[in-house]
C-alpha atoms as a PDB file:
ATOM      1  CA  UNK A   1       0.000   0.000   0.000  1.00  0.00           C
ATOM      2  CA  UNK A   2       1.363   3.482  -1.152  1.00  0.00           C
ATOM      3  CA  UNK A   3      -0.221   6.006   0.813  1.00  0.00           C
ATOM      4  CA  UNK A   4      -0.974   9.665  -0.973  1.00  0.00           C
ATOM      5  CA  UNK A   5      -2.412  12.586  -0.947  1.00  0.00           C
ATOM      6  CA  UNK A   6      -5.515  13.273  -2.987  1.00  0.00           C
ATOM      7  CA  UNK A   7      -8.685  11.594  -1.251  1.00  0.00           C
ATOM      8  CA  UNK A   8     -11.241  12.653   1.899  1.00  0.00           C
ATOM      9  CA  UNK A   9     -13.526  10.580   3.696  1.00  0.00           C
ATOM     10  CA  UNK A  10     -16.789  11.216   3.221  1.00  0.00           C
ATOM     11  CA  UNK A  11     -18.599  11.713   6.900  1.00  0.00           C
ATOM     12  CA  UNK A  12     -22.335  11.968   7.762  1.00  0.00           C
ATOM     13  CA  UNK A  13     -23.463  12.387  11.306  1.00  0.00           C
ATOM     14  CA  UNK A  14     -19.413  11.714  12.701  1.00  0.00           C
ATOM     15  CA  UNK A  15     -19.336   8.078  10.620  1.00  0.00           C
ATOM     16  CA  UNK A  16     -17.938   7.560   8.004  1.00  0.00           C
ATOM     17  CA  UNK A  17     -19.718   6.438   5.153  1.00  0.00           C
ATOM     18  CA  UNK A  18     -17.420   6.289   1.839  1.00  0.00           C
ATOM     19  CA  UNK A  19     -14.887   8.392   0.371  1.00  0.00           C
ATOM     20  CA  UNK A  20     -13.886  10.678  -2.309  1.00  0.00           C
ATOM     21  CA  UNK A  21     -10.721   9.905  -4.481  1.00  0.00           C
ATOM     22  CA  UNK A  22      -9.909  12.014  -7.313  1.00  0.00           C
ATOM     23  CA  UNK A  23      -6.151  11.491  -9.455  1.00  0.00           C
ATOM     24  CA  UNK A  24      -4.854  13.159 -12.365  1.00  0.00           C
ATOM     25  CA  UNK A  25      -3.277  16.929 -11.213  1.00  0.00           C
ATOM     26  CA  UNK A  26      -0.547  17.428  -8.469  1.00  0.00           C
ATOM     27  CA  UNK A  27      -1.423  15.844  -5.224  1.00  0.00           C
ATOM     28  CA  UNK A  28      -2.959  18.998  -4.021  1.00  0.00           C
ATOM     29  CA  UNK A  29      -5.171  19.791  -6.450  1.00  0.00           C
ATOM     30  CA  UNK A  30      -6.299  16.314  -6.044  1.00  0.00           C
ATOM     31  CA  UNK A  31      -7.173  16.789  -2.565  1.00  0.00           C
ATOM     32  CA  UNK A  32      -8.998  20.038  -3.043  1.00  0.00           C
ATOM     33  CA  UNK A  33     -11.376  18.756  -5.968  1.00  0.00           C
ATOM     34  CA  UNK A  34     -12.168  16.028  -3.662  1.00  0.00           C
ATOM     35  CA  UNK A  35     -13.173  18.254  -0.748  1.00  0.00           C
ATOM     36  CA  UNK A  36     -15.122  20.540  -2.926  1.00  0.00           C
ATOM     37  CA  UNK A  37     -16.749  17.568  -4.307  1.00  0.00           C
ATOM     38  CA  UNK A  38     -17.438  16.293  -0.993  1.00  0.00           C
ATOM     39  CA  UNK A  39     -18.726  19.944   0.557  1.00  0.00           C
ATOM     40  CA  UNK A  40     -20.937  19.496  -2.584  1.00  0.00           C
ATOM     41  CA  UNK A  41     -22.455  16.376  -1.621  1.00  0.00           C
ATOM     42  CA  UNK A  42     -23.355  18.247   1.654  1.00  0.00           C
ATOM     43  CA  UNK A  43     -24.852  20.877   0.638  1.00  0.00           C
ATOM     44  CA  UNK A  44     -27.598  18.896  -1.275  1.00  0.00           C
ATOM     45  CA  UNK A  45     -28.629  16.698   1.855  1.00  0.00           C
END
């Protein structure tokens, strides 16, 4: 297992319940489309 940067776990009520992985910029901007895509997500529950 290689760990990196570019995921975020996706939480609902303090449990986790999946996550977000996204690949294909610098690690980064990986990791900031992921939390925008997950801050998305909760916004339309």
């Amino acid at each position: 297992m290689i760990f990196g940067q570019g995921a975020v776990p996706i939480l609902r009520n303090g449990l986790v319940e999946g996550a977000c992985g996204v690949g294909g910029g610098a690690s980064q901007q990986d990791e900031d489309c992921a939390k925008a895509g997950v801050e998305r997500l909760a916004s339309r529950r």
